[in-house]
Protein backbone atom coordinates (compact mmCIF):
# COMPACT_ATOMS: atom_id res chain seq x y z
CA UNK A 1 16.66 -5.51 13.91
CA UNK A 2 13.32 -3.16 14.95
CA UNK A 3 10.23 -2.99 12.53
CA UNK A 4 7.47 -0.63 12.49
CA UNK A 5 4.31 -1.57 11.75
CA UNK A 6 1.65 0.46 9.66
CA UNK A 7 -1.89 -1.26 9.44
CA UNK A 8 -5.53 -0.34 10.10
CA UNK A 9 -6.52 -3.52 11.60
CA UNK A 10 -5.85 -4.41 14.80
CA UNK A 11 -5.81 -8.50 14.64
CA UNK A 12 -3.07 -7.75 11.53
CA UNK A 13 -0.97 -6.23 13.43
CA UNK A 14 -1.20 -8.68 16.34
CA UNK A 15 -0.34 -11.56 14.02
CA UNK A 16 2.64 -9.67 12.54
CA UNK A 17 3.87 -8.95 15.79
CA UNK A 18 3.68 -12.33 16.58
CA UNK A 19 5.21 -14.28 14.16
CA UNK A 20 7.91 -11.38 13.65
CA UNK A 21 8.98 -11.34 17.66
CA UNK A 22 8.40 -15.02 18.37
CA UNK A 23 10.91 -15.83 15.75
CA UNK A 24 13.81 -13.95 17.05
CA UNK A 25 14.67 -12.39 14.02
CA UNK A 26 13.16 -8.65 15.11
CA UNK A 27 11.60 -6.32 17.86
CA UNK A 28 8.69 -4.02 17.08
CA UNK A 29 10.13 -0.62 17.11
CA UNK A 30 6.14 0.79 17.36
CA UNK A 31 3.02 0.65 15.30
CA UNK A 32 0.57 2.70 13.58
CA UNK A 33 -3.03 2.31 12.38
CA UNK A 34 -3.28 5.39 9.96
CA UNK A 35 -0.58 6.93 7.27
CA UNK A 36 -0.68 10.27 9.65
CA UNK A 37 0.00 8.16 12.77
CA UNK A 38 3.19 6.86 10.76
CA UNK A 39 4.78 9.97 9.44
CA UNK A 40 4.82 11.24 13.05
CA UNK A 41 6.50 8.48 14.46
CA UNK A 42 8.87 7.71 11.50
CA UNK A 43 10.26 11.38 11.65
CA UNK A 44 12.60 10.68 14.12
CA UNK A 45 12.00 6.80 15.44
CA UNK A 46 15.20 4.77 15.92
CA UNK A 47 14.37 1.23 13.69
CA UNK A 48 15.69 -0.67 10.31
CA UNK A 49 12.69 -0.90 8.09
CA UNK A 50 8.83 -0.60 7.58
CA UNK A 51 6.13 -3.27 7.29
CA UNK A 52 3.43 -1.34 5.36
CA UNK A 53 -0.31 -2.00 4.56
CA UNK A 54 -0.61 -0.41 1.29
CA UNK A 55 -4.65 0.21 1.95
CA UNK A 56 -4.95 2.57 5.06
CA UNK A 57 -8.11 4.41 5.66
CA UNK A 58 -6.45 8.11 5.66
CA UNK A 59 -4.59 7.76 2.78
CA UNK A 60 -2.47 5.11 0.58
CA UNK A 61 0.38 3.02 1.96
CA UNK A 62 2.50 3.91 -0.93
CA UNK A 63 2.17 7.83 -0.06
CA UNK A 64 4.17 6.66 3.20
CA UNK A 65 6.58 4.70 1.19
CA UNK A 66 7.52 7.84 -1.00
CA UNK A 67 7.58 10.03 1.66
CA UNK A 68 9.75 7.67 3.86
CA UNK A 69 11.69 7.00 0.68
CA UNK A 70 12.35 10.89 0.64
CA UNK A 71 12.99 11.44 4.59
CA UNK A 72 14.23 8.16 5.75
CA UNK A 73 15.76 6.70 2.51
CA UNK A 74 17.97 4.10 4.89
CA UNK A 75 14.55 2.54 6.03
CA UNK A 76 13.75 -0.59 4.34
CA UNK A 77 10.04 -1.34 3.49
CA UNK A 78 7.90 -4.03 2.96
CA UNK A 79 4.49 -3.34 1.65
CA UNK A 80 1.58 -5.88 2.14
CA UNK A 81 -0.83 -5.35 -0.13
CA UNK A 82 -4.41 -7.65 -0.92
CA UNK A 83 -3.81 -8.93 -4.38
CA UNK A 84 -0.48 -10.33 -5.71
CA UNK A 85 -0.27 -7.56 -8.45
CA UNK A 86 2.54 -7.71 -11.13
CA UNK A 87 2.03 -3.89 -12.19
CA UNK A 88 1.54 -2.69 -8.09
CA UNK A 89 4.53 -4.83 -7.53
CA UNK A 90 6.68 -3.60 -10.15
CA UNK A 91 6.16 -0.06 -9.76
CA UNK A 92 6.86 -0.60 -6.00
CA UNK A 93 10.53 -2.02 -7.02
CA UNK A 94 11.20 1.29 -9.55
CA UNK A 95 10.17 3.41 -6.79
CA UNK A 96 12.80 1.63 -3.82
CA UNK A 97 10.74 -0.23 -2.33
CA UNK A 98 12.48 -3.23 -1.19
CA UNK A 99 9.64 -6.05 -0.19
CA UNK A 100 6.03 -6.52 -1.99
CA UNK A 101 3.72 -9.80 -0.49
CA UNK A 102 0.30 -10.01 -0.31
CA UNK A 103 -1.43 -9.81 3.32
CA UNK A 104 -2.45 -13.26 2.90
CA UNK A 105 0.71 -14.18 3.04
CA UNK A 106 2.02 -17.20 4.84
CA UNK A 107 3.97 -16.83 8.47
CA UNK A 108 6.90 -18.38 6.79
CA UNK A 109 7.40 -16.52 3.56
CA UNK A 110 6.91 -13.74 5.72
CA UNK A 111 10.21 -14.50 7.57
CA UNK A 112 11.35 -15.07 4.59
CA UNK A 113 10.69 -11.70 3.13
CA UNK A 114 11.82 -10.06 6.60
CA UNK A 115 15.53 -12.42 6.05
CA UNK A 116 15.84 -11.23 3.00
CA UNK A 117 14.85 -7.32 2.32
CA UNK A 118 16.51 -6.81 6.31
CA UNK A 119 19.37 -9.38 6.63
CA UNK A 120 20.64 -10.00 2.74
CA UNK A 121 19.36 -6.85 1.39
CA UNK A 122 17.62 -8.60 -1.71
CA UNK A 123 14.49 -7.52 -3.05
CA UNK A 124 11.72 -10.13 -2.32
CA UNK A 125 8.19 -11.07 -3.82
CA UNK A 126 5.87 -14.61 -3.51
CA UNK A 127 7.53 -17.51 -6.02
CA UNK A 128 4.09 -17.19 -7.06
CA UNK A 129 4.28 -13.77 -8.02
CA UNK A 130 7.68 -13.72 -9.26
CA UNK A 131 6.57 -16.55 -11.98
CA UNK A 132 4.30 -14.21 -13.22
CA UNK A 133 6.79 -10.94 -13.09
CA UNK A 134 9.42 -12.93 -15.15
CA UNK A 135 6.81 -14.32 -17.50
CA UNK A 136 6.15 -10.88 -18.84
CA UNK A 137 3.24 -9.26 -16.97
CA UNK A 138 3.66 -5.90 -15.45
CA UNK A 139 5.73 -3.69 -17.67
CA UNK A 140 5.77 -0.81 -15.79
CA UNK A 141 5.68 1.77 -18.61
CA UNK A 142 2.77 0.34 -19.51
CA UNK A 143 1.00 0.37 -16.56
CA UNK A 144 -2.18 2.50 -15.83
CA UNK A 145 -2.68 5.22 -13.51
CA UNK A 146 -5.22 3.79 -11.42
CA UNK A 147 -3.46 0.41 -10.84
CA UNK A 148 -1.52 2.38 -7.51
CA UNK A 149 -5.00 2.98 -6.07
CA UNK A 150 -6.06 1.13 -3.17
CA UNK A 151 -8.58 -1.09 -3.56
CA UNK A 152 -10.69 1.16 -1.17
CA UNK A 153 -9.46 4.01 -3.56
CA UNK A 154 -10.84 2.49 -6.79
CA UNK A 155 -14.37 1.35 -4.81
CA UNK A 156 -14.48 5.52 -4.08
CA UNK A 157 -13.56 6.36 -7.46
CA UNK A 158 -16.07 3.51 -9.34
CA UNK A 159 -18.90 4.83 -7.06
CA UNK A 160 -18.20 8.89 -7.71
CA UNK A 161 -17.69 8.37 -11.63
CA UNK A 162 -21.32 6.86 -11.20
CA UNK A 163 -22.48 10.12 -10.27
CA UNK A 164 -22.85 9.26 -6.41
CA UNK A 165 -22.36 12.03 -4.12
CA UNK A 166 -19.59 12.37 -1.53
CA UNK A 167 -22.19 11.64 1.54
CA UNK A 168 -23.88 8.67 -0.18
CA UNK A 169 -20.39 7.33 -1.05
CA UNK A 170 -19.44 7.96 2.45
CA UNK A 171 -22.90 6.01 3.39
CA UNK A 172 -22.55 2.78 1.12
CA UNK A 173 -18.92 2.31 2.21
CA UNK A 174 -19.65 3.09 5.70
CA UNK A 175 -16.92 5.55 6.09
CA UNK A 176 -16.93 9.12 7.40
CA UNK A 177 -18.12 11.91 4.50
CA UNK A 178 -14.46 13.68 5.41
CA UNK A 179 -12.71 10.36 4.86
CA UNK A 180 -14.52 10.12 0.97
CA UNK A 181 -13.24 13.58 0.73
CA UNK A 182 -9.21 12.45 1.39
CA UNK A 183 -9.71 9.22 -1.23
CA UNK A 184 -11.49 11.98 -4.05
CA UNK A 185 -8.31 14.38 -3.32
CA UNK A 186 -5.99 11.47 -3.18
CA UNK A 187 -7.57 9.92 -6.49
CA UNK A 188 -7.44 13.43 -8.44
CA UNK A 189 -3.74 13.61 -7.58
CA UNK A 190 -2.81 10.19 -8.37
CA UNK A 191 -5.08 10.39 -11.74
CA UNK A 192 -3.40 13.70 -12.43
CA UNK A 193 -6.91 15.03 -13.19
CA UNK A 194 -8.87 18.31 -11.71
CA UNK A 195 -12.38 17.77 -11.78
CA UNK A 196 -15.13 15.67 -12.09
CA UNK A 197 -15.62 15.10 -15.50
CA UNK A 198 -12.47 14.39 -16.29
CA UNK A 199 -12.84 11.80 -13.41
CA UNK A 200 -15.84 10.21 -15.16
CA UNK A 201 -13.93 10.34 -18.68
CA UNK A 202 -11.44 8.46 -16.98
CA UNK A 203 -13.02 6.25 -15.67
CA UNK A 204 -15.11 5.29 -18.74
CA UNK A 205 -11.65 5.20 -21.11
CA UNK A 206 -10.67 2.38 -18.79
CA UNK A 207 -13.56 0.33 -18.08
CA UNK A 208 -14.39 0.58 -14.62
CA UNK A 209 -18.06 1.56 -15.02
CA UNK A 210 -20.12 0.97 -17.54
């Protein structure tokens, strides 16, 4: 089977690669750094699934899993994201997505996950995580807005309802001002909000500033 795989950081990727080829279970089919770099290759690449950083710094992983869920619905996809969350995780299953693991994640439970979503066509999540999914947590209707937000999303978001500007966002995170501008658009969208103020409102409702 061929993967493709989506991650900012280049030592991730390198790892993945490694333990995914040196197995024999899969070839890399290509790679990607950004969510732009992987819609142009996905549009027409040849491979069997997707192993998907959900936190990529143009935009969030799971905008490439809906769109590839729209354009490519035979791709499998595996998102790695940096907390075991029960409400991330169970909104990826509703969605189609068919793999959810942390990016801490062991090399073995990642064959695991990669024998399972590719070969068996089962769902897969950490026995950790799944002990907490069947113990209750993570009812998806219940689950807030903001929980689908990368954690590089929410720092954006915290920091703007605080009444930072864009270009001392963009300095504290040490990103590019245009790159704060994609995560405020992104945000607004997810959020389903237009402005500002209705940014801050949110963000006070639920906690995250004080």
């Amino acid at each position: 089977m061929r993967i493709f795989l989506v991650d900012d950081h280049p030592l991730a990727r390198v790892g993945a690669r490694h333990v995914l080829t040196s197995s024999g279970l899969c070839a890399i089919a290509g790679e990607a750094a950004t969510g732009a770099e992987a819609k142009l290759a996905l549009r027409s690449l040849e491979c069997d699934g997707v192993l998907l950083d959900t936190d990529l710094p143009d935009m969030n992983g799971l905008e490439i899993a809906h769109w590839l869920l729209r354009h490519r619905p035979s791709l499998k996809v595996v998102v790695m994201a940096p907390l075991q969350d029960p409400h991330l995780a169970k909104y990826c299953f509703g969605i189609g997505i068919m793999g959810y693991i942390s990016k801490d994640i062991s090399p073995e439970l990642l064959l695991d996950a990669i024998k399972r979503v590719f070969i068996h066509n089962h769902r897969f999540v950490t026995p950790e995580l799944a002990d907490r999914l069947l113990a209750g947590h993570g009812n998806p209707e219940g689950m807030l807005a903001h929980a689908t937000l990368s954690p590089r999303q929410l720092e954006v978001l915290r920091k703007l309802a605080q009444g930072f500007s864009q270009s001392r966002v963009a300095r504290e995170l040490r990103i590019s001002p245009s790159t704060v501008a994609t995560h405020r658009r992104h945000i607004l969208e997810r959020l389903n909000i237009e402005d500002h103020p209705a940014l801050v409102a949110y963000a006070l409702r639920h906690g995250l500033i004080g």
